[in-house]
Structure formats: C-alpha cells, structure tokens
N, C-alpha and C. Protein backbone atom coordinates (compact mmCIF):
# COMPACT_ATOMS: atom_id res chain seq x y z
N UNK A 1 -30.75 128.87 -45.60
CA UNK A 1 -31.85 129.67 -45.15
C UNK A 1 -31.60 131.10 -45.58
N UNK A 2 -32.60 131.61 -45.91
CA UNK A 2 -32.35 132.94 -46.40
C UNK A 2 -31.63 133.71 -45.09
N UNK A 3 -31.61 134.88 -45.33
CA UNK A 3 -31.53 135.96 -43.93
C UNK A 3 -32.51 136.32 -43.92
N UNK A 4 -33.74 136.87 -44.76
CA UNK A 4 -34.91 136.92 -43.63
C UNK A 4 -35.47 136.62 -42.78
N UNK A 5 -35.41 135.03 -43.56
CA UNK A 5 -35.92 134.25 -42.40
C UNK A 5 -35.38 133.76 -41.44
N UNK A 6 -34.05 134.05 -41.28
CA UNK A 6 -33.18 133.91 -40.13
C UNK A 6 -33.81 134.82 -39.14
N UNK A 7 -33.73 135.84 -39.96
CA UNK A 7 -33.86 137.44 -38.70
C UNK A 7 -35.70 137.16 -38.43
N UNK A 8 -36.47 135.91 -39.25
CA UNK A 8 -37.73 136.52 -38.61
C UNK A 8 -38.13 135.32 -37.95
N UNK A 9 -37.41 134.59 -37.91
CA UNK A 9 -37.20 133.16 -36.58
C UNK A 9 -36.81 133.87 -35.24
N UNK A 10 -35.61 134.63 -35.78
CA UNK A 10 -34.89 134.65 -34.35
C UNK A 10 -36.14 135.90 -33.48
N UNK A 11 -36.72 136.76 -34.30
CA UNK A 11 -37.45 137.67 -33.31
C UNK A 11 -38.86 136.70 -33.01
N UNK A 12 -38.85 135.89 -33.69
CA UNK A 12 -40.04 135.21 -33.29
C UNK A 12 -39.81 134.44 -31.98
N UNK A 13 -38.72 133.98 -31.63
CA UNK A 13 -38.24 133.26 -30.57
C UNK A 13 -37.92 134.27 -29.37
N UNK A 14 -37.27 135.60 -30.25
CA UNK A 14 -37.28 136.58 -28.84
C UNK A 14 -38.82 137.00 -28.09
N UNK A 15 -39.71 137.34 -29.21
CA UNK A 15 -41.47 137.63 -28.95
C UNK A 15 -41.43 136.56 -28.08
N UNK A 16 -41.44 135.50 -28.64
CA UNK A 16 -41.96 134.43 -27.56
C UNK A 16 -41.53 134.22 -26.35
N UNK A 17 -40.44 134.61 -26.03
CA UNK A 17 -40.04 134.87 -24.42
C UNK A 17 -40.25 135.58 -23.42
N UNK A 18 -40.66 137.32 -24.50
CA UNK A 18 -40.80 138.23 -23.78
C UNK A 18 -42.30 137.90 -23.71
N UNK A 19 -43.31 137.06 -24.45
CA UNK A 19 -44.84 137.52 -23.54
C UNK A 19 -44.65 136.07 -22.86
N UNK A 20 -44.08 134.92 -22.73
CA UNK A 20 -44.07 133.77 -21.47
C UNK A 20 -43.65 134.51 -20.64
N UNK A 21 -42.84 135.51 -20.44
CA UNK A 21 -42.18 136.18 -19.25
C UNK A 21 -43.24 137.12 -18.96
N UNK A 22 -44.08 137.90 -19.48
CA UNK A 22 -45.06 138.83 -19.15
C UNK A 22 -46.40 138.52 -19.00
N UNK A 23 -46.40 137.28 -19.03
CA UNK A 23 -47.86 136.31 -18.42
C UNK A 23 -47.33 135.63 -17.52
N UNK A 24 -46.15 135.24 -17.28
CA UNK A 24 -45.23 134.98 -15.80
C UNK A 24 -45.97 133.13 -15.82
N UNK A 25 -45.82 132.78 -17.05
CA UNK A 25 -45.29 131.12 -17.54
C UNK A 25 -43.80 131.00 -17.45
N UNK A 26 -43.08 131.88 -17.28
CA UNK A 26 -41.32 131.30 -16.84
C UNK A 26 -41.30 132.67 -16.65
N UNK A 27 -40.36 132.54 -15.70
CA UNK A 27 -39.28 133.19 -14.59
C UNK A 27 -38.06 133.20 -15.12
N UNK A 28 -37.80 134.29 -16.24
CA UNK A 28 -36.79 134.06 -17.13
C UNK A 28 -35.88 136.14 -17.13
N UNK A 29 -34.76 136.00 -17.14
CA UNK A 29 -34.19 137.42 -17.17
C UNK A 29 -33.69 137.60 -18.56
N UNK A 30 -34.55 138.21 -19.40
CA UNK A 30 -34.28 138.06 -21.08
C UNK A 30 -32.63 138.61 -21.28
N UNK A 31 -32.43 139.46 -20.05
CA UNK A 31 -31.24 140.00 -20.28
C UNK A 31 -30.19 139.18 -19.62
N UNK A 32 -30.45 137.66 -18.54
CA UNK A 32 -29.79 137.36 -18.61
C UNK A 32 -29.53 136.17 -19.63
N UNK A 33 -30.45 135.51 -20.27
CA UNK A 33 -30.40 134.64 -21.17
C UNK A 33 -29.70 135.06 -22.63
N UNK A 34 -29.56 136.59 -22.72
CA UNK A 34 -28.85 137.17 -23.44
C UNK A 34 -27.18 136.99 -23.57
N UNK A 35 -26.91 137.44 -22.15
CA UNK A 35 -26.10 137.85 -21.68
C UNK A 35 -25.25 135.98 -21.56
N UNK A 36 -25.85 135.13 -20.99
CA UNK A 36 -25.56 133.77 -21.38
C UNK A 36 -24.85 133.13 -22.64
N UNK A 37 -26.11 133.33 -23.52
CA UNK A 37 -26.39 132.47 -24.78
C UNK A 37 -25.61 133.34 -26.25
N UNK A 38 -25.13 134.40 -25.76
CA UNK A 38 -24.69 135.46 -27.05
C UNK A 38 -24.13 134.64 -27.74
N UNK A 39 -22.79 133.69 -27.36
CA UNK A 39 -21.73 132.94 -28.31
C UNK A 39 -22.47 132.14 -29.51
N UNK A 40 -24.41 131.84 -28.96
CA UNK A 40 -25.03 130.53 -29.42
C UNK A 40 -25.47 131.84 -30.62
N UNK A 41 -25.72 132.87 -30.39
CA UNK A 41 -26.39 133.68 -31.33
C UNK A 41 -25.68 133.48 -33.00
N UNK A 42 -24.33 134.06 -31.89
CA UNK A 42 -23.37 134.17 -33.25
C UNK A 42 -22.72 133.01 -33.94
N UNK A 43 -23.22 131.72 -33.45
CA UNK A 43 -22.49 130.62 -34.30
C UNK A 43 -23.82 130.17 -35.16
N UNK A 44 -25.03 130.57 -34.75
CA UNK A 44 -26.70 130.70 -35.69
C UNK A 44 -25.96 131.69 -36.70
N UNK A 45 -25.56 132.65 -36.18
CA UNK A 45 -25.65 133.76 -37.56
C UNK A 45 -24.49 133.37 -38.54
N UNK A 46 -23.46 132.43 -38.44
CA UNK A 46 -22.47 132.15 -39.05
C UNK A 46 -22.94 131.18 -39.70
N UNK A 47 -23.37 129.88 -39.30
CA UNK A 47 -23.98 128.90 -39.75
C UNK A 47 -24.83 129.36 -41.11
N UNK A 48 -26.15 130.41 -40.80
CA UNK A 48 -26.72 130.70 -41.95
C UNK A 48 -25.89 130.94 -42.66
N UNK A 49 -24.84 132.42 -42.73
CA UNK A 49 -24.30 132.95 -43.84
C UNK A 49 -23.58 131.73 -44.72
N UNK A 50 -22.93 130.52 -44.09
CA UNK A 50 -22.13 129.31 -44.38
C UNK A 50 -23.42 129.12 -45.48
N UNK A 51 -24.50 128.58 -44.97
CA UNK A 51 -25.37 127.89 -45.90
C UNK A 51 -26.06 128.92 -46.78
N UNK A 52 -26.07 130.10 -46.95
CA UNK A 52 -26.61 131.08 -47.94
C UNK A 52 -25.59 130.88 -48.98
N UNK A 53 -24.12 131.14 -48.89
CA UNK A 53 -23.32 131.15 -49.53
C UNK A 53 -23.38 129.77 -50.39
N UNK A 54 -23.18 128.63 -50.43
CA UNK A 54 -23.04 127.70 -50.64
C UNK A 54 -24.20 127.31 -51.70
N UNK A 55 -26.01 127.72 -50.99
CA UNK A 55 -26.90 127.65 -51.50
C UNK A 55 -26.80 128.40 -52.79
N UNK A 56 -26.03 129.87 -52.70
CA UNK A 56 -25.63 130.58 -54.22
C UNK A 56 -25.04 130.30 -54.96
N UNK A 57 -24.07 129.16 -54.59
CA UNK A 57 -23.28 128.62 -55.45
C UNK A 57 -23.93 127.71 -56.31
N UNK A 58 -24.47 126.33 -55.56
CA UNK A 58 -25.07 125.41 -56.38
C UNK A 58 -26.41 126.26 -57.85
N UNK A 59 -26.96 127.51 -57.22
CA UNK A 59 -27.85 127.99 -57.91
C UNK A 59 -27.53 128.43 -58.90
C-alpha cells in the first residue's frame, strides 16, 4: 500500500469516529481509544512500510 493511502485510510477511520461520537451513535473517548490501541497503530504503520519496501523491490 502506498503511504498515502495509508495516511488517508487511517484519517478516514479517525473522521469517522469523531462525527459517530458527535451525533452520539457511540459513546466512545477518542482519547481513550487512542490511548488503548496506540501499539495497533504502530504495527499498521510497520506492516505498510514492510509491504512498500518489498512492493519496490519486485518493481
């Protein structure tokens, strides 16, 4: 996956939390789901760079 489209998934998934949370469809603390899930962030952002790299190679 490129990194754009990494970085324009992942804000698309953040958007999408913050207006379910501001139409009050979930009862969600963005800062604590943050504060949770960080380790999950950074094994997404490793994963891509793994498969960018690899993808440059075969190319």
């Amino acid at each position: 996956m490129k990194k754009g489209k990494s970085i324009g998934i992942l804000l698309i998934v953040i958007g999408l939390l913050f207006l379910l949370n501001n139409l009050n469809l979930i009862k969600v603390s963005i800062v604590e789901l943050i504060r949770v899930y960080w380790p999950v962030i950074l094994i997404w952002i490793g994963i891509d760079k793994l498969i960018s790299k690899s993808a440059e190679k075969d190319s």
